[in-house]
C-alpha atoms as a PDB file:
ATOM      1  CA  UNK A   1      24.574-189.595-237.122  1.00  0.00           C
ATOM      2  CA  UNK A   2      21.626-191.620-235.828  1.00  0.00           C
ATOM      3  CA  UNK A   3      18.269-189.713-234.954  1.00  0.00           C
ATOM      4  CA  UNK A   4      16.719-191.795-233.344  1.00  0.00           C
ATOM      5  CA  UNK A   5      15.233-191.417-229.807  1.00  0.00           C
ATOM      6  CA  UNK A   6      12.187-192.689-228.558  1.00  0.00           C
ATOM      7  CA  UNK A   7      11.668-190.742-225.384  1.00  0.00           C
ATOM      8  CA  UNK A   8       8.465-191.638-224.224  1.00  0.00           C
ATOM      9  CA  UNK A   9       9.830-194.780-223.074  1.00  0.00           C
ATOM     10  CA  UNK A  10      12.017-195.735-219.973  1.00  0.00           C
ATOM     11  CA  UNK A  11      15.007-195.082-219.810  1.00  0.00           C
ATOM     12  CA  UNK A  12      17.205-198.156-220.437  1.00  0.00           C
ATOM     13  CA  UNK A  13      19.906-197.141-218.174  1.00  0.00           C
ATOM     14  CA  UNK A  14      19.664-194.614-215.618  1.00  0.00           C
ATOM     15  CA  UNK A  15      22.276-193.429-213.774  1.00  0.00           C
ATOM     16  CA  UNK A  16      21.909-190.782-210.483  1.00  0.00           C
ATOM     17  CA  UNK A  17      24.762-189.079-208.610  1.00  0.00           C
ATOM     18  CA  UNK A  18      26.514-192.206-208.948  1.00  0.00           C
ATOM     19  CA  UNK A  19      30.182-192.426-207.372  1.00  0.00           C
ATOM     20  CA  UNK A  20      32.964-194.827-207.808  1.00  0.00           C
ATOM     21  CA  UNK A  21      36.727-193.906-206.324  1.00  0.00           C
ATOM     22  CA  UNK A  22      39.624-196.057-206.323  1.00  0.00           C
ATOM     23  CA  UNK A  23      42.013-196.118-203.940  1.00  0.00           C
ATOM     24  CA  UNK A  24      44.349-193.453-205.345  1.00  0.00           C
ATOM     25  CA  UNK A  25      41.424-190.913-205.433  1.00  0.00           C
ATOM     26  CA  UNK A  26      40.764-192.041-209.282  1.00  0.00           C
ATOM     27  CA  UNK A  27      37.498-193.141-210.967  1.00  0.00           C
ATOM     28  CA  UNK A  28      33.978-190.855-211.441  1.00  0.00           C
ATOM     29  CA  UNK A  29      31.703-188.915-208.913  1.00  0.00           C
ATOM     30  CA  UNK A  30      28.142-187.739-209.059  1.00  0.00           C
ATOM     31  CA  UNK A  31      27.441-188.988-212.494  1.00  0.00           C
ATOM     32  CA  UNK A  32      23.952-188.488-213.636  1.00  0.00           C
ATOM     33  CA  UNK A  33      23.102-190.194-217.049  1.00  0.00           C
ATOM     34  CA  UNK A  34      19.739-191.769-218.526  1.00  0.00           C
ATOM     35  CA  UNK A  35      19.763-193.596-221.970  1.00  0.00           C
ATOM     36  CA  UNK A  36      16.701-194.600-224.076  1.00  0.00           C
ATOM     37  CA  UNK A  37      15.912-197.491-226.527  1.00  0.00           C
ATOM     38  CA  UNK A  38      17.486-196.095-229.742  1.00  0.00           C
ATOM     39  CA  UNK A  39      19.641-193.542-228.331  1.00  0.00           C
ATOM     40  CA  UNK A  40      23.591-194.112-228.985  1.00  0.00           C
ATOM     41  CA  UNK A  41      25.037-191.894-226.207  1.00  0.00           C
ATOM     42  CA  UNK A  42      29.100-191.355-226.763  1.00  0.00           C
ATOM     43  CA  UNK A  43      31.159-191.171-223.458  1.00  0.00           C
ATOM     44  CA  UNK A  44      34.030-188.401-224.740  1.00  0.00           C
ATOM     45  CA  UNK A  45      36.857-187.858-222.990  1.00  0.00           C
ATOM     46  CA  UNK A  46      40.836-188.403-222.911  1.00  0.00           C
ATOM     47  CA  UNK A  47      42.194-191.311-221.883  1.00  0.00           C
ATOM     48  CA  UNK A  48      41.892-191.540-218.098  1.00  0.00           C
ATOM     49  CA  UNK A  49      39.221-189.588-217.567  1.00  0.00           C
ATOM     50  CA  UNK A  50      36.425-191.893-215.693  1.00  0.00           C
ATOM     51  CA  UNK A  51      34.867-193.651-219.364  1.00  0.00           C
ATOM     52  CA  UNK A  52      35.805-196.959-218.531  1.00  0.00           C
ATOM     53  CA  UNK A  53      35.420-196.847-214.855  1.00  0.00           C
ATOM     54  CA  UNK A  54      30.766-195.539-215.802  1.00  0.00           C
ATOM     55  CA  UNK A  55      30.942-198.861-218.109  1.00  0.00           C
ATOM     56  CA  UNK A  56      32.367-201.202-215.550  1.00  0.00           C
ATOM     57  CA  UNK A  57      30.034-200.086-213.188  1.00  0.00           C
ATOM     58  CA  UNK A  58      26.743-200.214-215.948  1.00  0.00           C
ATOM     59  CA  UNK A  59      28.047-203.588-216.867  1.00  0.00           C
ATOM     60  CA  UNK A  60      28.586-205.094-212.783  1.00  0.00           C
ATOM     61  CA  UNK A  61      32.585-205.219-213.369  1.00  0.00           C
ATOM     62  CA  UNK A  62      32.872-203.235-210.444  1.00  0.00           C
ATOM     63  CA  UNK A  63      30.637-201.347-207.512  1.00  0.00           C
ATOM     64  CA  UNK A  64      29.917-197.337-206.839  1.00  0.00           C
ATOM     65  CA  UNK A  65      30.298-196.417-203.705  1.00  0.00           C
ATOM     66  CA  UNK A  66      27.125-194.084-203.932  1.00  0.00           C
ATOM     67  CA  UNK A  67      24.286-193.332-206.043  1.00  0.00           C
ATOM     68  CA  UNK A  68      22.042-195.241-208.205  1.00  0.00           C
ATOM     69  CA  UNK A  69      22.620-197.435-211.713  1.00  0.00           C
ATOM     70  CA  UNK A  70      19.591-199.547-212.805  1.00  0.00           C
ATOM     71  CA  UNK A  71      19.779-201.353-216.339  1.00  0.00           C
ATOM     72  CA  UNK A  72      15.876-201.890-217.183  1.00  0.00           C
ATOM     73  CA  UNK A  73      14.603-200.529-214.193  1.00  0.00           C
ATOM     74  CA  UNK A  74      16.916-203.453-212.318  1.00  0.00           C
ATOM     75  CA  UNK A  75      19.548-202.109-209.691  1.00  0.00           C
ATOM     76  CA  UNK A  76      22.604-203.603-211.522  1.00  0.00           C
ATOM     77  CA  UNK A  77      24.292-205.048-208.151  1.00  0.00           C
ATOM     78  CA  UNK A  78      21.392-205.961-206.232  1.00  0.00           C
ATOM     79  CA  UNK A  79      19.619-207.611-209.707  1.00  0.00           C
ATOM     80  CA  UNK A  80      22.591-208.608-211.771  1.00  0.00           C
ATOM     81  CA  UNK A  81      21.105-211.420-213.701  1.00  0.00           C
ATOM     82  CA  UNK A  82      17.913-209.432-214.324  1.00  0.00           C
ATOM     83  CA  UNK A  83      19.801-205.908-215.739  1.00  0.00           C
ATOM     84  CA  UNK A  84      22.087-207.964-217.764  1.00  0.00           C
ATOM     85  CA  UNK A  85      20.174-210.677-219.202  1.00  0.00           C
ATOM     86  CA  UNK A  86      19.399-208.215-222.790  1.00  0.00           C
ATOM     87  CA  UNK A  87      22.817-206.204-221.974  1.00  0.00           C
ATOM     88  CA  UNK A  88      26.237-207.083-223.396  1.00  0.00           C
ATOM     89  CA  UNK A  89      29.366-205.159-223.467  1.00  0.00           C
ATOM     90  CA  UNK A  90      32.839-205.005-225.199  1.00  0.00           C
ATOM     91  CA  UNK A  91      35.232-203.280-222.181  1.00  0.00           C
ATOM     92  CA  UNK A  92      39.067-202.788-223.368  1.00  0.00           C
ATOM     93  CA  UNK A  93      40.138-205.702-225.575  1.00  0.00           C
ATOM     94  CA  UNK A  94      37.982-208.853-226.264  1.00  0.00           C
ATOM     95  CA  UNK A  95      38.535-211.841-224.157  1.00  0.00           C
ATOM     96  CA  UNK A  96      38.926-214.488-227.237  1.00  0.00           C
ATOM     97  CA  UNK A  97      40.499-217.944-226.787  1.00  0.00           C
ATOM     98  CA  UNK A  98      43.187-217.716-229.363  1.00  0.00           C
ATOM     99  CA  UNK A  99      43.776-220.988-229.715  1.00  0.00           C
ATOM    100  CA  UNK A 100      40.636-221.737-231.031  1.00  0.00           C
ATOM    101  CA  UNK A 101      38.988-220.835-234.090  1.00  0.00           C
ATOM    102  CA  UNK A 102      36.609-218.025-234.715  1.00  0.00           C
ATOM    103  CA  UNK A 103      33.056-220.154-235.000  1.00  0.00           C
ATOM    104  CA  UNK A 104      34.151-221.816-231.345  1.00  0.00           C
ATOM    105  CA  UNK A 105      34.945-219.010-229.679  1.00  0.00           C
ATOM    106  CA  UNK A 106      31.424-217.512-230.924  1.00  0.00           C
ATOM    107  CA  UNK A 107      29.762-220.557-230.457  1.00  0.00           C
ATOM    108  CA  UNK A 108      30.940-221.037-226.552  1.00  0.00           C
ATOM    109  CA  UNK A 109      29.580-217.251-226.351  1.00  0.00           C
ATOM    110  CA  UNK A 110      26.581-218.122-228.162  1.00  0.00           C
ATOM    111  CA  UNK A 111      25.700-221.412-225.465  1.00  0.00           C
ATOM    112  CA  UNK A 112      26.336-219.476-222.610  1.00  0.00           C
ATOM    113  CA  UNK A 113      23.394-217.121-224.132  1.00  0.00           C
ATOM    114  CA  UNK A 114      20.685-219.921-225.186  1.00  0.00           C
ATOM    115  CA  UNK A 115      22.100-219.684-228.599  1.00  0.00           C
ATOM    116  CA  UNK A 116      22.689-222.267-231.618  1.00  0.00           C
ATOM    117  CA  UNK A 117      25.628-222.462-234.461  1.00  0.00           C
ATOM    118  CA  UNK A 118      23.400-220.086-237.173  1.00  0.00           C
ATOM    119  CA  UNK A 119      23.535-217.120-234.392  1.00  0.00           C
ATOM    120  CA  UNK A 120      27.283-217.564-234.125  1.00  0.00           C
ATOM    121  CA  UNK A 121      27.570-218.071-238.242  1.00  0.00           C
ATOM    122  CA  UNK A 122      24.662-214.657-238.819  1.00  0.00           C
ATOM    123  CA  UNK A 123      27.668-212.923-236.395  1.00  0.00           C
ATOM    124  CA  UNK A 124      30.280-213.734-238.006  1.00  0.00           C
ATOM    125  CA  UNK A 125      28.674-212.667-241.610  1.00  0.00           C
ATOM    126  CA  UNK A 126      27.651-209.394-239.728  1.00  0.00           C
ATOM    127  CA  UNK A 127      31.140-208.319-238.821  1.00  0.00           C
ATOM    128  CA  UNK A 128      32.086-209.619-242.479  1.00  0.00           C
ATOM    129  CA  UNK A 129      34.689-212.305-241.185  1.00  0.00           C
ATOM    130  CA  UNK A 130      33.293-215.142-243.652  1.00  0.00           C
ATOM    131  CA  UNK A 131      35.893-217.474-244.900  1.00  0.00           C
ATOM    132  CA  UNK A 132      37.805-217.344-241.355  1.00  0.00           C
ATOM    133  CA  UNK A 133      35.268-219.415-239.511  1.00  0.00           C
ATOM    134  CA  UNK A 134      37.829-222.524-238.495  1.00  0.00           C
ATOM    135  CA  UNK A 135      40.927-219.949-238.249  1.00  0.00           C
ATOM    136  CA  UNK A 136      42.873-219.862-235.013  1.00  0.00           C
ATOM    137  CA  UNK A 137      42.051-216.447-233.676  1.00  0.00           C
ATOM    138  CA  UNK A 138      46.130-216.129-232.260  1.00  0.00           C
ATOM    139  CA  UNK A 139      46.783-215.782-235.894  1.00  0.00           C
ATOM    140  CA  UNK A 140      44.111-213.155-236.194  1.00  0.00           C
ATOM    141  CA  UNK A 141      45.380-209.040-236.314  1.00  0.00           C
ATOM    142  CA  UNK A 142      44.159-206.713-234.007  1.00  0.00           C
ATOM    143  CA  UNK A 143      41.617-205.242-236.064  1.00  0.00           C
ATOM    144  CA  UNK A 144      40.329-209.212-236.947  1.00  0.00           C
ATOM    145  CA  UNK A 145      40.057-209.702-233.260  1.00  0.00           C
ATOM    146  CA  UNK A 146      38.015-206.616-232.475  1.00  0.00           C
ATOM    147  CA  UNK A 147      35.548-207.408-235.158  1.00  0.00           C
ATOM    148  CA  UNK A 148      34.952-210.944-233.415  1.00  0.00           C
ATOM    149  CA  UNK A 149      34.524-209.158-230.192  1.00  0.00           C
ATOM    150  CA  UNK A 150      31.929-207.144-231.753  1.00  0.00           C
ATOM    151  CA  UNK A 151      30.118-209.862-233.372  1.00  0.00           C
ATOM    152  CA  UNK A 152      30.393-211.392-229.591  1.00  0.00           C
ATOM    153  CA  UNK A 153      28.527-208.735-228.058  1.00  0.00           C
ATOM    154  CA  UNK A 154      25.973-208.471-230.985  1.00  0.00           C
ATOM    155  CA  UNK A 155      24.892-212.285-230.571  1.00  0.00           C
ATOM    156  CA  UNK A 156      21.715-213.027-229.870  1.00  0.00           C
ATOM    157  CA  UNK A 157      20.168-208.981-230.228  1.00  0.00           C
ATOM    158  CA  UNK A 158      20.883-207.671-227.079  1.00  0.00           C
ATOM    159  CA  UNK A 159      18.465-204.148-226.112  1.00  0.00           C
ATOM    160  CA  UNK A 160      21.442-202.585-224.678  1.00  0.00           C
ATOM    161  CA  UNK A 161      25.304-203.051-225.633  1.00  0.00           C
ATOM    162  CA  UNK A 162      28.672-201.450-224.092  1.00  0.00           C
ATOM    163  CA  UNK A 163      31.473-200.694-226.046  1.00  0.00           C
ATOM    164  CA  UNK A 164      34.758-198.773-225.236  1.00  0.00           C
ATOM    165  CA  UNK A 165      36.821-198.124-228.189  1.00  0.00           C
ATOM    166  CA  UNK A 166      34.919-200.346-230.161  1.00  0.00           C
ATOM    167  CA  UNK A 167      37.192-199.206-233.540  1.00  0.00           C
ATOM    168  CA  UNK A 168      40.321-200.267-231.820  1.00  0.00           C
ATOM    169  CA  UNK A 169      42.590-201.359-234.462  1.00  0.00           C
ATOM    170  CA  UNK A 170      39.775-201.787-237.367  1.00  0.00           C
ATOM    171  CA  UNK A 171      41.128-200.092-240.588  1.00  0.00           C
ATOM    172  CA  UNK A 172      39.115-197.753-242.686  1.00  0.00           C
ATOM    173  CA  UNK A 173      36.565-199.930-244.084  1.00  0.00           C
ATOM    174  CA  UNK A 174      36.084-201.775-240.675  1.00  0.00           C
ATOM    175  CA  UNK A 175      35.793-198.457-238.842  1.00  0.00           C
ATOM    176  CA  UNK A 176      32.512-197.155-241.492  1.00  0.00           C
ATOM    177  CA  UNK A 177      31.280-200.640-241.396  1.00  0.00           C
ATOM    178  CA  UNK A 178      30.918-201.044-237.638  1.00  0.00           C
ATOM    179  CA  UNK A 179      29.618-197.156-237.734  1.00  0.00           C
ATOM    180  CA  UNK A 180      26.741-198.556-239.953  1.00  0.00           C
ATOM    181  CA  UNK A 181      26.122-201.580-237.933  1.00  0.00           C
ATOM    182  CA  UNK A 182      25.697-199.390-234.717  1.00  0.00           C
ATOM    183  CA  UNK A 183      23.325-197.182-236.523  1.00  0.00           C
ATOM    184  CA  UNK A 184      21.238-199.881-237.989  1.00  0.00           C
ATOM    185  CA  UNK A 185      20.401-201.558-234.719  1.00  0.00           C
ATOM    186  CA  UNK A 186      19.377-197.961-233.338  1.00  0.00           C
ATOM    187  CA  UNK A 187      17.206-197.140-235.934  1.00  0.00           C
ATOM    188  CA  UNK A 188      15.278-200.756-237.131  1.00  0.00           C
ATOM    189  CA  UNK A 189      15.502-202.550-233.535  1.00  0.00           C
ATOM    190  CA  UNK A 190      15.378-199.736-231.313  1.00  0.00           C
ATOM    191  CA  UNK A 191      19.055-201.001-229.760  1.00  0.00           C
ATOM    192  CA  UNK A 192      20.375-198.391-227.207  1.00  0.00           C
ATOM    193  CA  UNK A 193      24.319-198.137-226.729  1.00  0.00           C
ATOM    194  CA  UNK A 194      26.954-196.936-224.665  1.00  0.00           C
ATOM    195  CA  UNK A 195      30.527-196.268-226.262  1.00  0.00           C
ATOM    196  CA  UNK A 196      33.682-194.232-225.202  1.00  0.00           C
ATOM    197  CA  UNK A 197      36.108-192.845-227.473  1.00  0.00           C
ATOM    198  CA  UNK A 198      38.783-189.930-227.006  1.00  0.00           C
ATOM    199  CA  UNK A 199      38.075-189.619-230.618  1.00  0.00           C
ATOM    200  CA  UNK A 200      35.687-186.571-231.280  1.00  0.00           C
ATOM    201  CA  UNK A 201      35.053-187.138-234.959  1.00  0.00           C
ATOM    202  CA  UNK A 202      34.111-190.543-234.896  1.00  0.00           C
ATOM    203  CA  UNK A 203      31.538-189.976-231.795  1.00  0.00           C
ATOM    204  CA  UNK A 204      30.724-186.852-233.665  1.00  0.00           C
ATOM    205  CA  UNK A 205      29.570-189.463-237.001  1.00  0.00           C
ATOM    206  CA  UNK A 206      27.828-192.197-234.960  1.00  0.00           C
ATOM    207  CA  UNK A 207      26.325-191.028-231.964  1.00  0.00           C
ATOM    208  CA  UNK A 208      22.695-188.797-231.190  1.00  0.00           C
ATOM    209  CA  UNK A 209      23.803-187.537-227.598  1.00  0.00           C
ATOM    210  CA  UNK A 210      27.335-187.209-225.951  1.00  0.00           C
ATOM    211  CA  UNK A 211      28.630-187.315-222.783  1.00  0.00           C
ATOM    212  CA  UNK A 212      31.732-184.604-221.782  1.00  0.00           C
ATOM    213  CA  UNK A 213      33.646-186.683-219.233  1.00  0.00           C
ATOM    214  CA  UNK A 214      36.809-185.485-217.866  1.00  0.00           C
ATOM    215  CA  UNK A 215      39.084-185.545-214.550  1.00  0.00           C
ATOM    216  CA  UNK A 216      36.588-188.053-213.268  1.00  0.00           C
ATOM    217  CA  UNK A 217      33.481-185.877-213.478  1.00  0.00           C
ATOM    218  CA  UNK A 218      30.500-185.023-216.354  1.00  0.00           C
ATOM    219  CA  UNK A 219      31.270-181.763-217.716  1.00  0.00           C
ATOM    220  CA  UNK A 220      27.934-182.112-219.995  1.00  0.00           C
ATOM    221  CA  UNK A 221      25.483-184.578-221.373  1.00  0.00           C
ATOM    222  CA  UNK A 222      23.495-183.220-224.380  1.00  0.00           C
ATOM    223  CA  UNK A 223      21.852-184.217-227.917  1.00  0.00           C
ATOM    224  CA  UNK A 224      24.859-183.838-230.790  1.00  0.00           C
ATOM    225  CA  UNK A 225      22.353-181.452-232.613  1.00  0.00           C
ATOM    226  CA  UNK A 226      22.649-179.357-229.687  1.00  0.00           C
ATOM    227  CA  UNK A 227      26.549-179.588-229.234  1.00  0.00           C
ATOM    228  CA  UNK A 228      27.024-178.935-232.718  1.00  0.00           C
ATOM    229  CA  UNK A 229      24.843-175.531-232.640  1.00  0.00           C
ATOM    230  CA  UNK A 230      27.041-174.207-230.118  1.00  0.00           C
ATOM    231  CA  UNK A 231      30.442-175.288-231.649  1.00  0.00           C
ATOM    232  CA  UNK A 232      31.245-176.341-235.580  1.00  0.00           C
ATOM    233  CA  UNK A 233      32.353-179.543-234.444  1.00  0.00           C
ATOM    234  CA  UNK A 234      32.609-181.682-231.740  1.00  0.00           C
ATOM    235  CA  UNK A 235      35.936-181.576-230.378  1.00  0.00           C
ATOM    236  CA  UNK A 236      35.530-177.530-230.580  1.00  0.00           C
ATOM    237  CA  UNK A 237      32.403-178.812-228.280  1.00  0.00           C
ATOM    238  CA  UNK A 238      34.221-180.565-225.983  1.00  0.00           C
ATOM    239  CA  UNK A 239      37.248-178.322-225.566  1.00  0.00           C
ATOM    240  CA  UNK A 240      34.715-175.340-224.740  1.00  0.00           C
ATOM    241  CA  UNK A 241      32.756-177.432-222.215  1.00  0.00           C
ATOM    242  CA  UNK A 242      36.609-178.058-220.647  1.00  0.00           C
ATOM    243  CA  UNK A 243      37.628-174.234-220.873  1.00  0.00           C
ATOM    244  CA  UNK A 244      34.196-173.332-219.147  1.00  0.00           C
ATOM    245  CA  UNK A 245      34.499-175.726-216.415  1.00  0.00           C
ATOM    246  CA  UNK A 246      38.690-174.346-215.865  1.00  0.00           C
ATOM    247  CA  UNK A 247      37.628-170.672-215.811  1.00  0.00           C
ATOM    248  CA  UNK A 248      38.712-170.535-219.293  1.00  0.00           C
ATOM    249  CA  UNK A 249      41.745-172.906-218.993  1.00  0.00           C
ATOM    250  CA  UNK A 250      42.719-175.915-220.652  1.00  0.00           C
END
């Protein structure tokens, strides 16, 4: 679990009573949420419960209705290309060209960033996916493909970095690996991130502060050291924070 936290600085992202309904009645409301370089905050929650919806609107995939998200002190729909330009983000699956091979589909990532060939090649050797540099990505499995998304969104260092599910499909050893790569980038670059998971134990292993969301709203946002005192683990945590805010109902 990563300790790191330096608070005296801005916050990366700050989010205030921020509100975001679909037409069904769906999505988040009044959402309050401030993130700081080093800090991996986990979003936990079942599926359906608002996650994605906060990261589409951090990352400008879609607009809240109300309330306030800046990304480095930029207001992320009035100053898009300011907030995102040291933000990336992996939201659902990656969008990969799968007919071509791994070091293109990096390397058209890596352009569009300013970036040459070695970035896309040091991201490909960070996700360990060496040796598959000129193979197709539609031959690639799921758990293949989600490491190249990963090395995607680390190109180039980005401050800031989005990721919902980001252990989609990775087996064992991919799972601890990407666990260690996420800490890393907290603790010796001072890399802040944003990831959702309905899975307690694996928030519970990579993440300093989590985020309780459910039915749409934020039950709780606190340090893990501080969830964990309360409750022996996590999901005990979470399903507390749900009982409390049911009357003592799941």
């Amino acid at each position: 679990m990563n300790e790191t936290n330096i608070t005296t600085a801005a916050p990366i992202l700050h989010i205030e009573n921020m509100t975001k309904l679909y037409s069904n009645g769906r999505g988040v409301r009044d959402i309050n949420l401030d993130i700081y370089p080093g800090d991996i905050v986990g979003l936990l929650g079942p599926n359906g419960s608002g996650k994605t919806t906060i990261m589409k609107v951090v990352v400008g995939l879609c607009h809240a209705q109300s309330g306030v998200c800046d990304v480095f002190g930029h207001p992320i729909e009035r100053e898009y290309e300011q907030a995102a330009a040291q933000m990336s983000c992996l939201i659902e699956s990656p969008a990969l060209y799968e007919n071509l091979s791994a070091e293109k589909n990096l390397m058209l990532a890596a352009r569009v960033r300013g970036l040459g060939k070695q970035d896309a090649l040091n991201a490909l050797h960070m996700v360990h996916l060496d040796g598959y540099e000129r193979d197709k990505v539609g031959r690639f499995s799921l758990g293949m493909k989600q490491r190249l998304g990963l090395a995607i969104a680390m190109l180039g260092d980005p401050k800031f970095i989005v990721l919902d599910e980001p252990i989609n499909g990775l087996d064992i050893e991919g799972i601890v690996e990407t666990r260690e790569m996420i800490v890393r980038a907290a603790r010796e670059k001072g890399c802040a991130f944003l990831i959702a998971s309905h899975l307690a134990a694996e928030i519970e292993r990579t993440c300093n502060k989590v985020a309780v969301v459910h039915e749409g709203e934020l039950f709780s946002f606190t340090t893990m050291d501080e969830a964990l005192r309360r409750s022996p683990t996590l999901e005990d945590y979470f399903l507390e924070e749900v009982r409390k805010k049911r009357g003592g109902a799941l």
